[in-house]
PDB file of N, CA and C in Angstrom:
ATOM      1  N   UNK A   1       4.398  -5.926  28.828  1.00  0.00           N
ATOM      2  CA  UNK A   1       4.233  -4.949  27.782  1.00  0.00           C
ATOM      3  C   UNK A   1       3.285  -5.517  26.729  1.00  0.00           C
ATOM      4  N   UNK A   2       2.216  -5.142  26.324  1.00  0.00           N
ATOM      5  CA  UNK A   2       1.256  -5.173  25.385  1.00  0.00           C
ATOM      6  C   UNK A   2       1.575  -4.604  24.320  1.00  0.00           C
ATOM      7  N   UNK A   3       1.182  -4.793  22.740  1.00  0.00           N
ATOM      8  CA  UNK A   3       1.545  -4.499  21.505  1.00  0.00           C
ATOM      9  C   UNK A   3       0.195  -4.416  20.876  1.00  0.00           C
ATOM     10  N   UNK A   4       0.200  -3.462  19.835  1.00  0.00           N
ATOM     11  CA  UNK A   4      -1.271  -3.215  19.392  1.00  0.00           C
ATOM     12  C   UNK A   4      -0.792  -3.248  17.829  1.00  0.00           C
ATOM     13  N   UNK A   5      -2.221  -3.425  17.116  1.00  0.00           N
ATOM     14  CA  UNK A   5      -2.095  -3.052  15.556  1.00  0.00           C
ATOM     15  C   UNK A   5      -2.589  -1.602  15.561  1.00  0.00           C
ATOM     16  N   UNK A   6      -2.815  -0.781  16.370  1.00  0.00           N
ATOM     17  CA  UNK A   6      -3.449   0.394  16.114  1.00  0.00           C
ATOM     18  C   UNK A   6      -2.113   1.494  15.823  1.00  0.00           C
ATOM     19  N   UNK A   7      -1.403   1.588  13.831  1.00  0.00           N
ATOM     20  CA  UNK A   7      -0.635   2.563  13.696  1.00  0.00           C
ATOM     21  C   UNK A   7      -0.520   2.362  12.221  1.00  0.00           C
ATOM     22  N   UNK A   8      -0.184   3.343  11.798  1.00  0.00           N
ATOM     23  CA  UNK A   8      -0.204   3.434  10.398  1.00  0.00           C
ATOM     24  C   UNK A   8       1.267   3.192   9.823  1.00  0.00           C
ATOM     25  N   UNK A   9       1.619   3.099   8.668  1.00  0.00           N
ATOM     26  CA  UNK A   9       2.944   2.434   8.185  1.00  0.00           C
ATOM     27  C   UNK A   9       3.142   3.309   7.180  1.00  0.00           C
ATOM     28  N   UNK A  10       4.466   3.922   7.091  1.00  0.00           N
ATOM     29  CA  UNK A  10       4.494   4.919   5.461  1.00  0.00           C
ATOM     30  C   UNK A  10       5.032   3.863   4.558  1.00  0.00           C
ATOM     31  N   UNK A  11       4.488   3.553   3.596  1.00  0.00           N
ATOM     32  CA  UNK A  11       4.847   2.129   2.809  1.00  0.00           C
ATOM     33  C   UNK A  11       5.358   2.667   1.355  1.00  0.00           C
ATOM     34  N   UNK A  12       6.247   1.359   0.585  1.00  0.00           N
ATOM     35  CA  UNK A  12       6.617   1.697  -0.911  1.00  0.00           C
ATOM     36  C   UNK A  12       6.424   0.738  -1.485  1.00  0.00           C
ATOM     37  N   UNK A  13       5.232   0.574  -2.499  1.00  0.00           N
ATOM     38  CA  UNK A  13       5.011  -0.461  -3.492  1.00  0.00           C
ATOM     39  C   UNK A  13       5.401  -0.226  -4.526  1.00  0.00           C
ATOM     40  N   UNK A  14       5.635  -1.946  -5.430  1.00  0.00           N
ATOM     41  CA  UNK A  14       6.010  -1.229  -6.978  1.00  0.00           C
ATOM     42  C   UNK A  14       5.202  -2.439  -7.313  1.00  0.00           C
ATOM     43  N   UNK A  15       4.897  -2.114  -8.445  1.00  0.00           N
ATOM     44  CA  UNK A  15       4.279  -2.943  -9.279  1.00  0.00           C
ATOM     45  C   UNK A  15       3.644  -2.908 -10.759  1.00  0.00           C
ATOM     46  N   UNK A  16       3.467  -4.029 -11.729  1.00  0.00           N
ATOM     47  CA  UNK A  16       3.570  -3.638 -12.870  1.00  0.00           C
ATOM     48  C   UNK A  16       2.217  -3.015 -13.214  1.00  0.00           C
ATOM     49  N   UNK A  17       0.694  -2.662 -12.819  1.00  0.00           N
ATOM     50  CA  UNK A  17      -0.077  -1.946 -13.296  1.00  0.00           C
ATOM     51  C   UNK A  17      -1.280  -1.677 -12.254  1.00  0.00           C
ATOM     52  N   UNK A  18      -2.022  -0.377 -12.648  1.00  0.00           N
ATOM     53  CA  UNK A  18      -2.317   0.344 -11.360  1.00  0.00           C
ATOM     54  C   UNK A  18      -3.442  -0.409 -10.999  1.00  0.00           C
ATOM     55  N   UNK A  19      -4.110  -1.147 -11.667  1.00  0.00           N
ATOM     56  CA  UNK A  19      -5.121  -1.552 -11.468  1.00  0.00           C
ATOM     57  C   UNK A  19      -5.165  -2.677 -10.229  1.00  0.00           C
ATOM     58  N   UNK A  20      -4.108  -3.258  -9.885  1.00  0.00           N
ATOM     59  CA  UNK A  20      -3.709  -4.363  -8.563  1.00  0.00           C
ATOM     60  C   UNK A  20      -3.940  -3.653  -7.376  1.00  0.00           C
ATOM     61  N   UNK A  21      -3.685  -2.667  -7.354  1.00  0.00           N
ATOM     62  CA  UNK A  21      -3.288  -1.397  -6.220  1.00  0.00           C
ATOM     63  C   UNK A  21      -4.832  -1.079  -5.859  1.00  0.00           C
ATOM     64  N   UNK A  22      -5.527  -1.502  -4.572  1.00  0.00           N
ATOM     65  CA  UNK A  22      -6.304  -0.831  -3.750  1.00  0.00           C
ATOM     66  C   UNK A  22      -6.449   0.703  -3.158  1.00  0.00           C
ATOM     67  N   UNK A  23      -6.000   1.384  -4.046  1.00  0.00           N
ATOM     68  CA  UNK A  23      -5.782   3.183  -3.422  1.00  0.00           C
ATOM     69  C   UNK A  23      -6.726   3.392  -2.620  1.00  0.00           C
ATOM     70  N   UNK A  24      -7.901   2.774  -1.956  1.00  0.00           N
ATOM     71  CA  UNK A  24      -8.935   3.179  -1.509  1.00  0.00           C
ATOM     72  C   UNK A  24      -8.314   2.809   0.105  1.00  0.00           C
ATOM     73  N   UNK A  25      -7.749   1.852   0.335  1.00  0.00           N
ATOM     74  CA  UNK A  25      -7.354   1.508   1.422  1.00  0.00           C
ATOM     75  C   UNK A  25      -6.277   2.046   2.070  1.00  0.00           C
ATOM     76  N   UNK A  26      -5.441   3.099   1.046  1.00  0.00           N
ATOM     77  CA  UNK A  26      -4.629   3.798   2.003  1.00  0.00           C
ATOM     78  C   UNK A  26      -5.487   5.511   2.704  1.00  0.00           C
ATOM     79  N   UNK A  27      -4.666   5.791   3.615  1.00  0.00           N
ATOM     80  CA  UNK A  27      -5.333   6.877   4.389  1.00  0.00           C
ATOM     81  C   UNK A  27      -4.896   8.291   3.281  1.00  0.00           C
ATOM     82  N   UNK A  28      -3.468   8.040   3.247  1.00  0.00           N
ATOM     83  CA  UNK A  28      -3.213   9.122   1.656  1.00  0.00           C
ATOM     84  C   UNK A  28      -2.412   8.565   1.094  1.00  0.00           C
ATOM     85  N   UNK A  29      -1.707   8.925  -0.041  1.00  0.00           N
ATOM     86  CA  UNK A  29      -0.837   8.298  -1.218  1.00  0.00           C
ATOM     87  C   UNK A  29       0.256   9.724  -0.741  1.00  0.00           C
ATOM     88  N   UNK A  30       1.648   9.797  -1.385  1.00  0.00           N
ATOM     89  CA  UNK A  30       2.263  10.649  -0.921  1.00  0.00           C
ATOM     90  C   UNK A  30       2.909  11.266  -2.479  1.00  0.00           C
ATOM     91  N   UNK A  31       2.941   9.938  -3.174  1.00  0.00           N
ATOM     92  CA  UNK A  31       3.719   9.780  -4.215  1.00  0.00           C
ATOM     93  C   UNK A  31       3.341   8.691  -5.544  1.00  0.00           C
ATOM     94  N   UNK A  32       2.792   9.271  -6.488  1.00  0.00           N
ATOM     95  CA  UNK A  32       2.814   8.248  -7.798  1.00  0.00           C
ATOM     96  C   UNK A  32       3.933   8.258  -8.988  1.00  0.00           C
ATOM     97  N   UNK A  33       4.208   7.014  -9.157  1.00  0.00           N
ATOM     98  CA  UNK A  33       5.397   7.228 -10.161  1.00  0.00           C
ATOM     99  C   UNK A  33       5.234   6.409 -11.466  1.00  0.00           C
ATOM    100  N   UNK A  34       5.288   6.913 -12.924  1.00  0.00           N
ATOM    101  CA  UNK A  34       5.044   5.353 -13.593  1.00  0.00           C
ATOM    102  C   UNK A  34       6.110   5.037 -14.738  1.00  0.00           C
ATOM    103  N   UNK A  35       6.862   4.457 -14.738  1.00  0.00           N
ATOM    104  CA  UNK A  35       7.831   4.153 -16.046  1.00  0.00           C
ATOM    105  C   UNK A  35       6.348   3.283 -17.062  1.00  0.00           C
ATOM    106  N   UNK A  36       7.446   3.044 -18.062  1.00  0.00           N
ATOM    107  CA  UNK A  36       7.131   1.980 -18.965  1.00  0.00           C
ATOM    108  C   UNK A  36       6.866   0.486 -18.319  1.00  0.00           C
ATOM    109  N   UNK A  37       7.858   0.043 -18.016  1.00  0.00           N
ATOM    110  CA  UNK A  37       7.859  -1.226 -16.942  1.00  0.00           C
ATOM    111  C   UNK A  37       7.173  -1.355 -15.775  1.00  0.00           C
ATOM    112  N   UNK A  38       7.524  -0.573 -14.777  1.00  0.00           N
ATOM    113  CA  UNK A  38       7.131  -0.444 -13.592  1.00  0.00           C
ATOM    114  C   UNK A  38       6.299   0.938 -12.860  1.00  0.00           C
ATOM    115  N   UNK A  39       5.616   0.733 -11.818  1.00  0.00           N
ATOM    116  CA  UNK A  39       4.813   2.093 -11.491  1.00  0.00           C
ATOM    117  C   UNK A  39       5.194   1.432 -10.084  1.00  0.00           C
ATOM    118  N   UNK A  40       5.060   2.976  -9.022  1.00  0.00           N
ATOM    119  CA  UNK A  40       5.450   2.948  -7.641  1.00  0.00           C
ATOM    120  C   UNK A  40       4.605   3.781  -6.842  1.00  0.00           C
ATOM    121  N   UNK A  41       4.279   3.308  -5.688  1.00  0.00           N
ATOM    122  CA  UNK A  41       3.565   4.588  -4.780  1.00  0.00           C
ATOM    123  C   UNK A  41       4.434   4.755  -3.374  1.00  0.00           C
ATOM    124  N   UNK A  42       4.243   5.842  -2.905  1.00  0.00           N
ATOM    125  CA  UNK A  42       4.146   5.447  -1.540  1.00  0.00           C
ATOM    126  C   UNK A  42       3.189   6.697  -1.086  1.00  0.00           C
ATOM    127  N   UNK A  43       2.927   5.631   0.120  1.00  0.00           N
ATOM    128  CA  UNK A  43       1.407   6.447   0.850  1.00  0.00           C
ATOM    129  C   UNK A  43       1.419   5.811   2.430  1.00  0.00           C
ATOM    130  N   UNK A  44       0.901   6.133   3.164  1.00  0.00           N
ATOM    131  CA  UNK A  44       0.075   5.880   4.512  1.00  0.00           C
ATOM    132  C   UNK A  44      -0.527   5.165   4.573  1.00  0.00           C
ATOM    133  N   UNK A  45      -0.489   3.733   5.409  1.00  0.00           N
ATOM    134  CA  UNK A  45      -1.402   3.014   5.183  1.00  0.00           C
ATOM    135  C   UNK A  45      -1.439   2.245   6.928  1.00  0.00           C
ATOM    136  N   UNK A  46      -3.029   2.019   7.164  1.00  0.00           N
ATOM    137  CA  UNK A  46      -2.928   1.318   8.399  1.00  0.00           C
ATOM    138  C   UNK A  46      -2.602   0.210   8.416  1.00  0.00           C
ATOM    139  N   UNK A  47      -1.829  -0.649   9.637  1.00  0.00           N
ATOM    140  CA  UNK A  47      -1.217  -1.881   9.714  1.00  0.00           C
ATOM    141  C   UNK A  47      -1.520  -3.198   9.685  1.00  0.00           C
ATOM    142  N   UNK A  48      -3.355  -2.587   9.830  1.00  0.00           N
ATOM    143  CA  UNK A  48      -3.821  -3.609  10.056  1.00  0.00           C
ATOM    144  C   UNK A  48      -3.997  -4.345   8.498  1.00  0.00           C
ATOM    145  N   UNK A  49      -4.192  -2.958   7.218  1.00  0.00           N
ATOM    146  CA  UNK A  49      -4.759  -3.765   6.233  1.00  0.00           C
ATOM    147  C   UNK A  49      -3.551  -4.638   5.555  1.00  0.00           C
ATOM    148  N   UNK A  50      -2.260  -4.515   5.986  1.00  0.00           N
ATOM    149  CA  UNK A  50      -1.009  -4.800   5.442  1.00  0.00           C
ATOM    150  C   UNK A  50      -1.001  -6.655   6.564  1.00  0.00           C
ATOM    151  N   UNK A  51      -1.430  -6.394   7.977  1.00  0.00           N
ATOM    152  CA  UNK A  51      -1.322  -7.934   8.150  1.00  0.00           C
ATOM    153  C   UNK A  51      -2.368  -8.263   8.043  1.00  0.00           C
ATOM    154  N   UNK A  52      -4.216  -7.914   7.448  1.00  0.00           N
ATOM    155  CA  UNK A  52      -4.846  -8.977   6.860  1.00  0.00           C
ATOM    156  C   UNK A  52      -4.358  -9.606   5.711  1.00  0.00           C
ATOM    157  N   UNK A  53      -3.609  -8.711   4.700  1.00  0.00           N
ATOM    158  CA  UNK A  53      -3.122  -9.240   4.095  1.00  0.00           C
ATOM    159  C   UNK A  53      -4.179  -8.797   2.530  1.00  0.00           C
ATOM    160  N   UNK A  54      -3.938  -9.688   1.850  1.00  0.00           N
ATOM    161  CA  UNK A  54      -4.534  -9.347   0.414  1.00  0.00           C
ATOM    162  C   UNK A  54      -4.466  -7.935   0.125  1.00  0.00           C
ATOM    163  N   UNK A  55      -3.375  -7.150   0.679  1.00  0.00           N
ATOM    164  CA  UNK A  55      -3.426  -5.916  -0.144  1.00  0.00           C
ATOM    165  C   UNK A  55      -3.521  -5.697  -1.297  1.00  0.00           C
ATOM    166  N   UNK A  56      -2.785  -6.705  -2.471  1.00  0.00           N
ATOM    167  CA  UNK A  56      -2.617  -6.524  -3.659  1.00  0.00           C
ATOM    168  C   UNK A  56      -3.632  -7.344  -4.538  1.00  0.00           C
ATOM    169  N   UNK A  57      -4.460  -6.692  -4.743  1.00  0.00           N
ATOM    170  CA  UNK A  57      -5.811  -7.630  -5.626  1.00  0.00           C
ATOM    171  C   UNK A  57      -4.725  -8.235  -6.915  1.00  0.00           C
ATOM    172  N   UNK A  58      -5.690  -9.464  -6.959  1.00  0.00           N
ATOM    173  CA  UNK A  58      -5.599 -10.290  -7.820  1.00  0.00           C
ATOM    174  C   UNK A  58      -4.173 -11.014  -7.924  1.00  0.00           C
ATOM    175  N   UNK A  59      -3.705 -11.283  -6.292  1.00  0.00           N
ATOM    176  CA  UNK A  59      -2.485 -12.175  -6.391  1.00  0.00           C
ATOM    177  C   UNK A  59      -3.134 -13.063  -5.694  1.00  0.00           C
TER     178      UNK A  59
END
């Protein structure tokens, strides 16, 4: 049995400001949320950009 990266992931980030967040790299967003403290998305995103990794600029 063979395994592929070819699939998309419905994902939930949180984090403290929008500017970390690559929105360009998901396929759609589903959901934006923002308190005072914290802001959240969730969106569609392919698998691959989640195991290159560096999704979150500037960590």
């Amino acid at each position: 049995m063979s395994s592929t990266d070819d699939f998309f992931v419905r994902a939930y980030l949180s984090f403290d400001a929008w500017k970390y967040i690559p929105r360009e790299r998901f396929e759609w967003i589903e959901e934006w949320h923002a308190d005072s403290d914290r802001k959240y998305l969730v969106g569609v995103i392919h698998f691959r950009e989640i195991k290159e990794g560096e999704l979150v600029e500037g960590e």
